[in-house]
PDB file of N, CA and C in Angstrom:
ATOM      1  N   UNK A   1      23.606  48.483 316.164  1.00  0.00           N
ATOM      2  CA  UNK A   1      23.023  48.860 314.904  1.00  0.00           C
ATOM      3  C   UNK A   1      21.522  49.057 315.060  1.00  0.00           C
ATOM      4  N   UNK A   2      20.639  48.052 316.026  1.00  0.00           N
ATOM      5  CA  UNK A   2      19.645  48.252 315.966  1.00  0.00           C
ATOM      6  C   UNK A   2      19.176  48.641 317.495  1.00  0.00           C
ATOM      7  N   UNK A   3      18.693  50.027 317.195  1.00  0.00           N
ATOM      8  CA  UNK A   3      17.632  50.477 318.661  1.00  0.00           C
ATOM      9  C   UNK A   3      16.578  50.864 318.957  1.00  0.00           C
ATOM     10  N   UNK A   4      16.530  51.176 319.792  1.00  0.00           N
ATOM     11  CA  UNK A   4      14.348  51.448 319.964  1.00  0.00           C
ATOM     12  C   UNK A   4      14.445  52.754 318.877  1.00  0.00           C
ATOM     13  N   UNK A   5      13.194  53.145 318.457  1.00  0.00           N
ATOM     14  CA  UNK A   5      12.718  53.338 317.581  1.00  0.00           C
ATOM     15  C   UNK A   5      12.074  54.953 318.319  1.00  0.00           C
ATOM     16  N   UNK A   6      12.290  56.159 317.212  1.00  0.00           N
ATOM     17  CA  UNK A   6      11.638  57.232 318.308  1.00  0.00           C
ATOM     18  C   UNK A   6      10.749  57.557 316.752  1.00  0.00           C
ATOM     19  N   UNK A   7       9.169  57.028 316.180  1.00  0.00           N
ATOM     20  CA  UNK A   7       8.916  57.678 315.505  1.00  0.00           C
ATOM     21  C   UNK A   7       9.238  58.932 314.715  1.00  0.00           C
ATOM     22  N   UNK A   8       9.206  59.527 315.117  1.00  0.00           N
ATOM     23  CA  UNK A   8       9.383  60.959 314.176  1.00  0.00           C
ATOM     24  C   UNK A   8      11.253  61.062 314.322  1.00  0.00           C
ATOM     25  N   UNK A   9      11.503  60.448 314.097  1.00  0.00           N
ATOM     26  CA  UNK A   9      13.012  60.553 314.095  1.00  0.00           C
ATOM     27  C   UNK A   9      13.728  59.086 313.326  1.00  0.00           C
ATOM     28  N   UNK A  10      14.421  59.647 312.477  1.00  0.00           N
ATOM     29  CA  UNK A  10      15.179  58.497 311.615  1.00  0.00           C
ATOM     30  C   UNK A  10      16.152  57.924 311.970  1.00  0.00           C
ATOM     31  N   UNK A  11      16.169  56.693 311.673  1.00  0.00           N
ATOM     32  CA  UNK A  11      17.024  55.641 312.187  1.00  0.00           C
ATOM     33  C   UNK A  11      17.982  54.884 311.430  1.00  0.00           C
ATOM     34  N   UNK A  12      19.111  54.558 311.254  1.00  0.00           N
ATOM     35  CA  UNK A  12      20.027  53.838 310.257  1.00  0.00           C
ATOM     36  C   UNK A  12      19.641  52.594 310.299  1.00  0.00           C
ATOM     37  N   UNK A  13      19.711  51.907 309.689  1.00  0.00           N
ATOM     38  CA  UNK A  13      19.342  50.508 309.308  1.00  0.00           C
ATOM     39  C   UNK A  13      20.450  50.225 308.526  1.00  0.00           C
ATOM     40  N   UNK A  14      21.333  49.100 308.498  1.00  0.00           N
ATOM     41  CA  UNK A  14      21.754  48.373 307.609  1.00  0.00           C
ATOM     42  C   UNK A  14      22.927  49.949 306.846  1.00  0.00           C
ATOM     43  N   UNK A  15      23.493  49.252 305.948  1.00  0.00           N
ATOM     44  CA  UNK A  15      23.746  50.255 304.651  1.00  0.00           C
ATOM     45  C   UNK A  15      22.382  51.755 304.090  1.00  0.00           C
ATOM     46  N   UNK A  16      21.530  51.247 304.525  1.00  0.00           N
ATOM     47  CA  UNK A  16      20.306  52.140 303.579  1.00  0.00           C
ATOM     48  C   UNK A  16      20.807  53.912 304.179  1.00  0.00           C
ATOM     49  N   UNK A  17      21.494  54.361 305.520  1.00  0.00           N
ATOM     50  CA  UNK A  17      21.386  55.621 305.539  1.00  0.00           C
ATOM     51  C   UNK A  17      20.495  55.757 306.594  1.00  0.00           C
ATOM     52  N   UNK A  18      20.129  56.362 306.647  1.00  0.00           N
ATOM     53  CA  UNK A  18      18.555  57.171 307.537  1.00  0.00           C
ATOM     54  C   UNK A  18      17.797  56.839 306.657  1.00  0.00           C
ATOM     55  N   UNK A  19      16.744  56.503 307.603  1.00  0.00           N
ATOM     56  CA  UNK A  19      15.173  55.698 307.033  1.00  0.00           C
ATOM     57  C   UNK A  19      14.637  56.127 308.258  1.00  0.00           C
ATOM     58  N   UNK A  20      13.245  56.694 307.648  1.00  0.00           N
ATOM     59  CA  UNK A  20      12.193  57.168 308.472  1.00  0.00           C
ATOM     60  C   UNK A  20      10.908  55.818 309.306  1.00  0.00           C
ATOM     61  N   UNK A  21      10.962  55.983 310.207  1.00  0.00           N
ATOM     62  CA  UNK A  21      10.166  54.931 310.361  1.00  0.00           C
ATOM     63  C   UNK A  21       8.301  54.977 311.025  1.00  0.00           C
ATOM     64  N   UNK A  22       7.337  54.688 311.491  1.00  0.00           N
ATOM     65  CA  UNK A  22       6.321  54.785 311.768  1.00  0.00           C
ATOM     66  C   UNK A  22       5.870  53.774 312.614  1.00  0.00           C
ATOM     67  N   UNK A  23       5.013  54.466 313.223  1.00  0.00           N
ATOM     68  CA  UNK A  23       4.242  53.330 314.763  1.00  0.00           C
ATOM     69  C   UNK A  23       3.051  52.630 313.779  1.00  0.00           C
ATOM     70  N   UNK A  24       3.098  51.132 314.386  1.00  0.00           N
ATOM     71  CA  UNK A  24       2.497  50.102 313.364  1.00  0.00           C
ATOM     72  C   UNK A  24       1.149  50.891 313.301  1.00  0.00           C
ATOM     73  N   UNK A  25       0.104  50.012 311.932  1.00  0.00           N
ATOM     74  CA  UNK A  25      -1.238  50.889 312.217  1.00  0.00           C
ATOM     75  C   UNK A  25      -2.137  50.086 313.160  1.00  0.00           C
ATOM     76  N   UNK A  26      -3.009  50.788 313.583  1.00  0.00           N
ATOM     77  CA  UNK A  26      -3.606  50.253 314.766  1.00  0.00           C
ATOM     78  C   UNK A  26      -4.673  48.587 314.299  1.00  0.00           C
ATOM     79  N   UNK A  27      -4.853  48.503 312.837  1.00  0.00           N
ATOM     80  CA  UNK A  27      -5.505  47.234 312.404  1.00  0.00           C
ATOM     81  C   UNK A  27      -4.731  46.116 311.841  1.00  0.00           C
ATOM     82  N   UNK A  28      -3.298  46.247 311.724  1.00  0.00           N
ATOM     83  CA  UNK A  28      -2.508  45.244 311.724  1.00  0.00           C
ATOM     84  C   UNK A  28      -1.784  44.888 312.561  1.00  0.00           C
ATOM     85  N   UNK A  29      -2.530  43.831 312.734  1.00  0.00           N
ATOM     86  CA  UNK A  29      -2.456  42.985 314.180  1.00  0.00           C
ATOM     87  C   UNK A  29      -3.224  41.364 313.653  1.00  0.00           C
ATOM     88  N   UNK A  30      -1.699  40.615 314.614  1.00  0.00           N
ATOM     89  CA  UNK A  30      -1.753  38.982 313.349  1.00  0.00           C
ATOM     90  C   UNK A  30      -3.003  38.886 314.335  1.00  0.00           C
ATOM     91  N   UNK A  31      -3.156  37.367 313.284  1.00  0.00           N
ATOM     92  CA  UNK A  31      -4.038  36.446 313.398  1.00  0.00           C
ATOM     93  C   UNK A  31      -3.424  35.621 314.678  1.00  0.00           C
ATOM     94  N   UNK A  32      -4.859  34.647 315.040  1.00  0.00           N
ATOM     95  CA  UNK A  32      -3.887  33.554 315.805  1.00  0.00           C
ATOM     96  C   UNK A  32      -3.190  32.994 315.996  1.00  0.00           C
ATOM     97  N   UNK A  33      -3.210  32.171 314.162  1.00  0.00           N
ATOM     98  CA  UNK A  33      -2.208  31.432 313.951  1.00  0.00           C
ATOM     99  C   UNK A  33      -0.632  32.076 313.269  1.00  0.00           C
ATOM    100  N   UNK A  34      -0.650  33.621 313.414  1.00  0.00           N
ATOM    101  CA  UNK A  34       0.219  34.382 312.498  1.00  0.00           C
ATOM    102  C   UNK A  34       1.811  34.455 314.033  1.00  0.00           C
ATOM    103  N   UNK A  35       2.838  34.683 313.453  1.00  0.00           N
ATOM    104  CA  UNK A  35       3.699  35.573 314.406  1.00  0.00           C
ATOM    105  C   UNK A  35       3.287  36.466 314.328  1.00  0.00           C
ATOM    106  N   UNK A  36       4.056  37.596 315.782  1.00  0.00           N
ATOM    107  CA  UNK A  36       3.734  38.584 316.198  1.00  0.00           C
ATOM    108  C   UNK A  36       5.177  39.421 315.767  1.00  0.00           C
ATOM    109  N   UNK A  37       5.810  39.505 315.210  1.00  0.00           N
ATOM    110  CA  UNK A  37       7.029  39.900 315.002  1.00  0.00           C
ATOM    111  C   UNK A  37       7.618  41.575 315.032  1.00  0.00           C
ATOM    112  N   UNK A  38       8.449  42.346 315.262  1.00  0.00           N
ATOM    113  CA  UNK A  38       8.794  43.219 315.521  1.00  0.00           C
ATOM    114  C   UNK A  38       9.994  43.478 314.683  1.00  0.00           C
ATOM    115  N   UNK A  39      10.083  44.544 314.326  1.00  0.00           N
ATOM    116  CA  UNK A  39      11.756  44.846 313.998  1.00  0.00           C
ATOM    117  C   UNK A  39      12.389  44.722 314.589  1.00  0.00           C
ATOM    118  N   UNK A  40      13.908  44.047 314.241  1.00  0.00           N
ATOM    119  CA  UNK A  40      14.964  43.227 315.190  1.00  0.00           C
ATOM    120  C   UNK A  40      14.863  42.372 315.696  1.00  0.00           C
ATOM    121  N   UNK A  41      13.600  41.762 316.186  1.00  0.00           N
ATOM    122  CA  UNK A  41      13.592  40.456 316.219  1.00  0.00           C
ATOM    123  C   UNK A  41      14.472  39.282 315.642  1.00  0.00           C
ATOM    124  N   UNK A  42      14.902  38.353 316.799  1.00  0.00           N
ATOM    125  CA  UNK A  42      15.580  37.853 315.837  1.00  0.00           C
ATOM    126  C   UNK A  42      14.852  36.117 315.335  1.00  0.00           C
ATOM    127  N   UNK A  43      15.588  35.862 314.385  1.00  0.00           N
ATOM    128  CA  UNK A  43      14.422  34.288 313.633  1.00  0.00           C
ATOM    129  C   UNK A  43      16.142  33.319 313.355  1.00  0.00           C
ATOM    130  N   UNK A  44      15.030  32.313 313.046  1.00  0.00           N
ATOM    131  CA  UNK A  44      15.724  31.340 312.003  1.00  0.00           C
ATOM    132  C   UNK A  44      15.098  30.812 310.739  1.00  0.00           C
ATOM    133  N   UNK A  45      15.669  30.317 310.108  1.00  0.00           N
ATOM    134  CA  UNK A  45      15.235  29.463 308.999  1.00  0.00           C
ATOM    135  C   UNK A  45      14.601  28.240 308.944  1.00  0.00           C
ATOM    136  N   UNK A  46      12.919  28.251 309.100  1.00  0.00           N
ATOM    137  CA  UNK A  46      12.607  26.592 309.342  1.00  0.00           C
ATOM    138  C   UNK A  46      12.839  25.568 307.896  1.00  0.00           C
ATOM    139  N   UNK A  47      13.086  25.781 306.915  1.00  0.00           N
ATOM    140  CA  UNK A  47      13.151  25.071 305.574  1.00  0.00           C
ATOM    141  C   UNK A  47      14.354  25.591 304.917  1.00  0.00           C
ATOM    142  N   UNK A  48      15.070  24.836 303.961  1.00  0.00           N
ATOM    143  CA  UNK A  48      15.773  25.562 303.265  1.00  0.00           C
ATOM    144  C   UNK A  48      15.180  26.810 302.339  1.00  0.00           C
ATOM    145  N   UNK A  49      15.345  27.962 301.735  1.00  0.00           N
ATOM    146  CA  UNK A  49      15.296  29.341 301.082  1.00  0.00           C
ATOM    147  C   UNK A  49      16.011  29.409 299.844  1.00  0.00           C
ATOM    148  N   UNK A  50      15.936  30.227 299.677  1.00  0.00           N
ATOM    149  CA  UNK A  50      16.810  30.807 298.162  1.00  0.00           C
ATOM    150  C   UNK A  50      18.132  31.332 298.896  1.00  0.00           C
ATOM    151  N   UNK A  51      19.115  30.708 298.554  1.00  0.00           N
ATOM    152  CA  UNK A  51      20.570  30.518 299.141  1.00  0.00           C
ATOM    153  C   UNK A  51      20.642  31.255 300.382  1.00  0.00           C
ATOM    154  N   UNK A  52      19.524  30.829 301.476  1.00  0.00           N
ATOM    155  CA  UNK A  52      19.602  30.492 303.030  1.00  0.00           C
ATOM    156  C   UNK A  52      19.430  29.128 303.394  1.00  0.00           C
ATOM    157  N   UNK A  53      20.435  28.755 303.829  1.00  0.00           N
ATOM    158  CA  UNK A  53      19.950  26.942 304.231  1.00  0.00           C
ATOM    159  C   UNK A  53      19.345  27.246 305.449  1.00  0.00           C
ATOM    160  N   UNK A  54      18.465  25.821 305.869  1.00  0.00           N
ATOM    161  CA  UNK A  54      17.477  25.583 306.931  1.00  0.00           C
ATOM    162  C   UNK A  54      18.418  26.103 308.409  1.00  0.00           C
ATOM    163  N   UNK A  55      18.146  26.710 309.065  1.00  0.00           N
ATOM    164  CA  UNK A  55      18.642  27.009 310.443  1.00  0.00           C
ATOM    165  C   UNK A  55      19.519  28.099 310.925  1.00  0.00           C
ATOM    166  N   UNK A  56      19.703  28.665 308.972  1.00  0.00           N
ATOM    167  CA  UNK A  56      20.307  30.182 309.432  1.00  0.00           C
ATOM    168  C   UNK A  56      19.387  31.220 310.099  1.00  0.00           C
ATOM    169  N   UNK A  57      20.523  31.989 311.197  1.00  0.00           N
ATOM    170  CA  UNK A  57      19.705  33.303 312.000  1.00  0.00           C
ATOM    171  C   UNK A  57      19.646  34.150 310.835  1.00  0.00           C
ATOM    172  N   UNK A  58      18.481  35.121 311.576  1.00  0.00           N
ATOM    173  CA  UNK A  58      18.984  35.908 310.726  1.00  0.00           C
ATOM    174  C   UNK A  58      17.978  37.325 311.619  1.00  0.00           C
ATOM    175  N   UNK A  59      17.633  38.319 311.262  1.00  0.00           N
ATOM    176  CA  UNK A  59      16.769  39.164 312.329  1.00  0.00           C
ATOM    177  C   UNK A  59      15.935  40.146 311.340  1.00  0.00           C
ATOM    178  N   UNK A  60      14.743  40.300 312.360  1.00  0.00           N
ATOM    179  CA  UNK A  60      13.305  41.676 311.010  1.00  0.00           C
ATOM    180  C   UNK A  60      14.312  42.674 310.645  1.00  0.00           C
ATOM    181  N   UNK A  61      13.581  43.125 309.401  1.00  0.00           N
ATOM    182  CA  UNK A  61      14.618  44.372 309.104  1.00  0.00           C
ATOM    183  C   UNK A  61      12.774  44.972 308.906  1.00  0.00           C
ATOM    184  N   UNK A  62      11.670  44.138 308.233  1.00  0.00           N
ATOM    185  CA  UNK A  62      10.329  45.200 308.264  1.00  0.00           C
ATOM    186  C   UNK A  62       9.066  44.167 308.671  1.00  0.00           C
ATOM    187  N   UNK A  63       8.253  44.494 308.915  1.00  0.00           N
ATOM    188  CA  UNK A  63       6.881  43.961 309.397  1.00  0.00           C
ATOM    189  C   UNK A  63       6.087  43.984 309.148  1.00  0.00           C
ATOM    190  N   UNK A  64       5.261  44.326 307.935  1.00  0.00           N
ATOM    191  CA  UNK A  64       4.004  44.592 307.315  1.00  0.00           C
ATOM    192  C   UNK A  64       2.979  43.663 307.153  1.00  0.00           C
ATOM    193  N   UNK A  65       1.612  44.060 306.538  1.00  0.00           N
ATOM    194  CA  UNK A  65       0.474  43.291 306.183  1.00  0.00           C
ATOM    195  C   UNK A  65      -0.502  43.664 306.952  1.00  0.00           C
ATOM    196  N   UNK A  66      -1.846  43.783 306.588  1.00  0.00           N
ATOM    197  CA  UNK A  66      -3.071  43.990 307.467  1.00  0.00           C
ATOM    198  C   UNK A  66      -3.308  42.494 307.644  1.00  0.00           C
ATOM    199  N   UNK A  67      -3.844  41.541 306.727  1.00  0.00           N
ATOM    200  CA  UNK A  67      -4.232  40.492 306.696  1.00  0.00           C
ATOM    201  C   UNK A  67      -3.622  39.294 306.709  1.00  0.00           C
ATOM    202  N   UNK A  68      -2.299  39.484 306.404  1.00  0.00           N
ATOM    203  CA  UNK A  68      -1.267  38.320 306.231  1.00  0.00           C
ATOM    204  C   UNK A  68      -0.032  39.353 306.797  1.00  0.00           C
ATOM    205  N   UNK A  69       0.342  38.751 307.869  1.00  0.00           N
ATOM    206  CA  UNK A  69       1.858  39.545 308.159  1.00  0.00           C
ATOM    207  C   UNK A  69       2.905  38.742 307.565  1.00  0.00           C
ATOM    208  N   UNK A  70       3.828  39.641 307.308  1.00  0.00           N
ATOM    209  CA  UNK A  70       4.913  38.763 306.746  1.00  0.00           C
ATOM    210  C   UNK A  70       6.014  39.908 306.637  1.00  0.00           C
ATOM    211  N   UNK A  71       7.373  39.210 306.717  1.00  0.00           N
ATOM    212  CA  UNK A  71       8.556  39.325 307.183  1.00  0.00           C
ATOM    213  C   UNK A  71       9.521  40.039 306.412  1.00  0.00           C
ATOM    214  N   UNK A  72      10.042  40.952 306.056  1.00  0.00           N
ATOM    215  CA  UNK A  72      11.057  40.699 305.552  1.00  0.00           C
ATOM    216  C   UNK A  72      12.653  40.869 306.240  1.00  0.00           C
ATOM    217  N   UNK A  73      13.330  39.945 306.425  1.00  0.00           N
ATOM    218  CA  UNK A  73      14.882  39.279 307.255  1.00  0.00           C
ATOM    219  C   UNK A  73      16.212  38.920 306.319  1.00  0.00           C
ATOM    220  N   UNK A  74      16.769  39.376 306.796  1.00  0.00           N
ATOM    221  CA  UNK A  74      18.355  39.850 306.760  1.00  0.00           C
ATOM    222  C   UNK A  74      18.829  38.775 307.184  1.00  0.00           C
ATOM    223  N   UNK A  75      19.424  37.736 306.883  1.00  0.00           N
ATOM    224  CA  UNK A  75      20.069  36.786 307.527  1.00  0.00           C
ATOM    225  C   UNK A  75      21.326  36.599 307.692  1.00  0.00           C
ATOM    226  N   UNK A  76      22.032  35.943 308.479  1.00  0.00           N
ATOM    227  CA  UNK A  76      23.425  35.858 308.473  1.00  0.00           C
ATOM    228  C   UNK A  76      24.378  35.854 307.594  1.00  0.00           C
ATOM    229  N   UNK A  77      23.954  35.083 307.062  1.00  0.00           N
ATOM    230  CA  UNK A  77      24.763  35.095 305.534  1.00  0.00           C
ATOM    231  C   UNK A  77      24.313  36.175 304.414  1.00  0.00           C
ATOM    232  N   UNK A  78      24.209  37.304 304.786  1.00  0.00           N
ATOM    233  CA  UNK A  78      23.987  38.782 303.467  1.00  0.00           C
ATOM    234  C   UNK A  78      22.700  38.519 303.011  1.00  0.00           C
ATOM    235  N   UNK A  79      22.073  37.097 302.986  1.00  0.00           N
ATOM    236  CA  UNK A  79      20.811  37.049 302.037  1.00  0.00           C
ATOM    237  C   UNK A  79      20.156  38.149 302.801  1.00  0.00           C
ATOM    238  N   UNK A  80      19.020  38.749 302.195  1.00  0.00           N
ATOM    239  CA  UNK A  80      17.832  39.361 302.527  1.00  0.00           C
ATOM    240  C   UNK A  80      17.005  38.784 301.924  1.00  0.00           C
ATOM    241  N   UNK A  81      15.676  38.476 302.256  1.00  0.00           N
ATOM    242  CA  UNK A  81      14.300  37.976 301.926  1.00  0.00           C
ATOM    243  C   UNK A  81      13.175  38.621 302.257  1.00  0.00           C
ATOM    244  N   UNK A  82      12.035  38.212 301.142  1.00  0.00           N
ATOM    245  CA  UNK A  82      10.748  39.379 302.073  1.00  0.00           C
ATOM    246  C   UNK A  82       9.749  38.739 301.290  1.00  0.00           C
ATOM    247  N   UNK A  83       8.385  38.404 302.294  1.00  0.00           N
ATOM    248  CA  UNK A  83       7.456  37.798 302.360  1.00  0.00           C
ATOM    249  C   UNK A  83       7.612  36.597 303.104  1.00  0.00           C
ATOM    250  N   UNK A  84       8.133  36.413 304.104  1.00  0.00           N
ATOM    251  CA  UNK A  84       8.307  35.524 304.766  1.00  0.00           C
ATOM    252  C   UNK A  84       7.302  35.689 306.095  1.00  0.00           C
ATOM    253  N   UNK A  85       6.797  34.168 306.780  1.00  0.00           N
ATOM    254  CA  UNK A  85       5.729  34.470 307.301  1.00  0.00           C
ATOM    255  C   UNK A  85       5.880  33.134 308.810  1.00  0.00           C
ATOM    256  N   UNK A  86       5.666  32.350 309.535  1.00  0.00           N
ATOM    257  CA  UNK A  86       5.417  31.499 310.299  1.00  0.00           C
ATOM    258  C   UNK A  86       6.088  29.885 309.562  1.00  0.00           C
ATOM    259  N   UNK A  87       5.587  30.187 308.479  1.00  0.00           N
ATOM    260  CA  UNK A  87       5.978  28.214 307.644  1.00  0.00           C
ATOM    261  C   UNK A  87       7.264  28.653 307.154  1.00  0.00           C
ATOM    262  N   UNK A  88       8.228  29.745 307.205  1.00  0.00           N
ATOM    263  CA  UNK A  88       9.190  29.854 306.570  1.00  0.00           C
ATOM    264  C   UNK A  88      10.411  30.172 307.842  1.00  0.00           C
ATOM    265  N   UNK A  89      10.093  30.972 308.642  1.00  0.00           N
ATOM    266  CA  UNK A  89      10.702  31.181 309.818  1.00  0.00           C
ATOM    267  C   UNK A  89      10.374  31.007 310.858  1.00  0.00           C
ATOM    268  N   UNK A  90      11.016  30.833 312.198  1.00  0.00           N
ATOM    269  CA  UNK A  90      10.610  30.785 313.592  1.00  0.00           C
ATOM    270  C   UNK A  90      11.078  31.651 314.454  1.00  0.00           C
ATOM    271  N   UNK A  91      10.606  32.318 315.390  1.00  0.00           N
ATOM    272  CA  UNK A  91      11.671  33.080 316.307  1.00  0.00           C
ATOM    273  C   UNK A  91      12.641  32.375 317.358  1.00  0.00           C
ATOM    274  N   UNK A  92      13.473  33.585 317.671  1.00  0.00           N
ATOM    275  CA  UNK A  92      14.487  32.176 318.899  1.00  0.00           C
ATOM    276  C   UNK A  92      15.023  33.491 319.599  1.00  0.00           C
ATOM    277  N   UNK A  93      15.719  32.768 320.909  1.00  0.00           N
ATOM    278  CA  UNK A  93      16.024  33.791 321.897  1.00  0.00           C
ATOM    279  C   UNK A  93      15.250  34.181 322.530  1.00  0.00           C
ATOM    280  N   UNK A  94      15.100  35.351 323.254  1.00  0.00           N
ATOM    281  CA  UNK A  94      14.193  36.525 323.648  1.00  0.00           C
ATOM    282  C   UNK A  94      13.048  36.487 322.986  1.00  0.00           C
ATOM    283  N   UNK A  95      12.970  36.677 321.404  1.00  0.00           N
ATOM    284  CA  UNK A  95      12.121  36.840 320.961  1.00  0.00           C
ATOM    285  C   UNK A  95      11.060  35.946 320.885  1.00  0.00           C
ATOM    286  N   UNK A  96      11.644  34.584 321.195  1.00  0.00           N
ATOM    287  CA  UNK A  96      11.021  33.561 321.336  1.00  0.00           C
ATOM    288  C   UNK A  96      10.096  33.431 322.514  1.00  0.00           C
ATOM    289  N   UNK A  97      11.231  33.970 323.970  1.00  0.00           N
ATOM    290  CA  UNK A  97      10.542  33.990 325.016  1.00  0.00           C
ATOM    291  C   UNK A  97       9.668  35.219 325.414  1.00  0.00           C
ATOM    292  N   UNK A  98       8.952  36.084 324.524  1.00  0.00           N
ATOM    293  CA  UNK A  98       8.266  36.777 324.770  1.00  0.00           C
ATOM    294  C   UNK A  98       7.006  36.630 323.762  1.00  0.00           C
ATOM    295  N   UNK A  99       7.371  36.028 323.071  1.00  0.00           N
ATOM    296  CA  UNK A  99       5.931  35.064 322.116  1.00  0.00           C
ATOM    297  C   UNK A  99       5.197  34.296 323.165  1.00  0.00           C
ATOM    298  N   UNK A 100       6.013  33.362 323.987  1.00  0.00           N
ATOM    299  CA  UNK A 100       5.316  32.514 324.167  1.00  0.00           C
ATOM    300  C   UNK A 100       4.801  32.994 326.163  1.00  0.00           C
ATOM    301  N   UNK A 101       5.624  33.810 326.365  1.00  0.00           N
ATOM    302  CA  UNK A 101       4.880  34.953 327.945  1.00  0.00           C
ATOM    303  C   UNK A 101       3.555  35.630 327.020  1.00  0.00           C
ATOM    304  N   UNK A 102       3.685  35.860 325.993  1.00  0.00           N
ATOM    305  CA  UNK A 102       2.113  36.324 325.346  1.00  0.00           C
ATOM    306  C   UNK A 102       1.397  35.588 325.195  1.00  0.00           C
ATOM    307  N   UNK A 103       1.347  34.544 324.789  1.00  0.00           N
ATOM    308  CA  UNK A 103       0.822  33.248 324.520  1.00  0.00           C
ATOM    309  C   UNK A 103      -0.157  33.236 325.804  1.00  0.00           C
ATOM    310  N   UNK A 104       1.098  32.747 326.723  1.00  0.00           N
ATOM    311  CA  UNK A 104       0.262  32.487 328.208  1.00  0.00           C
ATOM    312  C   UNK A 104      -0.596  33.234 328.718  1.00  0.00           C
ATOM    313  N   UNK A 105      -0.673  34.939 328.547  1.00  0.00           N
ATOM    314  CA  UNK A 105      -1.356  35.582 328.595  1.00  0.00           C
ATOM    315  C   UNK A 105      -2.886  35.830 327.889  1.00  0.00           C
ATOM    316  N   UNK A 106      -2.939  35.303 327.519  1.00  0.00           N
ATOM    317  CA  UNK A 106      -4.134  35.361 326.273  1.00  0.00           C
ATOM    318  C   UNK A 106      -4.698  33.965 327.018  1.00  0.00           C
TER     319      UNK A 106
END
């Protein structure tokens, strides 16, 4: 369902159809203390949510914010959510292990 991304060319997501998508802008870019998150990425739930309990997966469906990034994720259980940010989710997997190969890098 989810694959690399060819700008100028639309991509299915979910139920939505074809959705056009865009290369991030070049000034949103987190903070220190922010995730770095990507579409498809996948997360979990660090707290319980609005009918997501604490520890459901779930993966980005978008990525926005200049100043505050934040999330919005599709979770296992049908919920979708948006404004979600670091105190609400964590990454895991892959995604996890390429946070923290960046980390080391820096």
């Amino acid at each position: 369902m989810y694959r690399s991304v060819d700008v100028h060319r639309p991509v299915q997501v979910g139920q939505n159809g074809e959705v056009t998508t865009w290369k991030p802008h070049a000034l949103a870019k987190p903070h220190a203390d922010q995730l770095n998150l990507r579409i498809g990425d996948h997360v979990t739930a660090n707290s319980a949510l609005h009918d997501v309990p604490e520890g459901t997966a779930g993966r980005i469906l978008l990525a926005n914010g200049f100043n505050w990034q934040r999330y919005r994720v599709l979770f296992n259980n049908g919920i979708e959510l948006g404004d979600l940010d670091g105190r609400q989710i964590s990454p895991t997997g892959k995604t996890a292990k390429r946070l923290a190969k960046d980390a080391a890098k820096k």
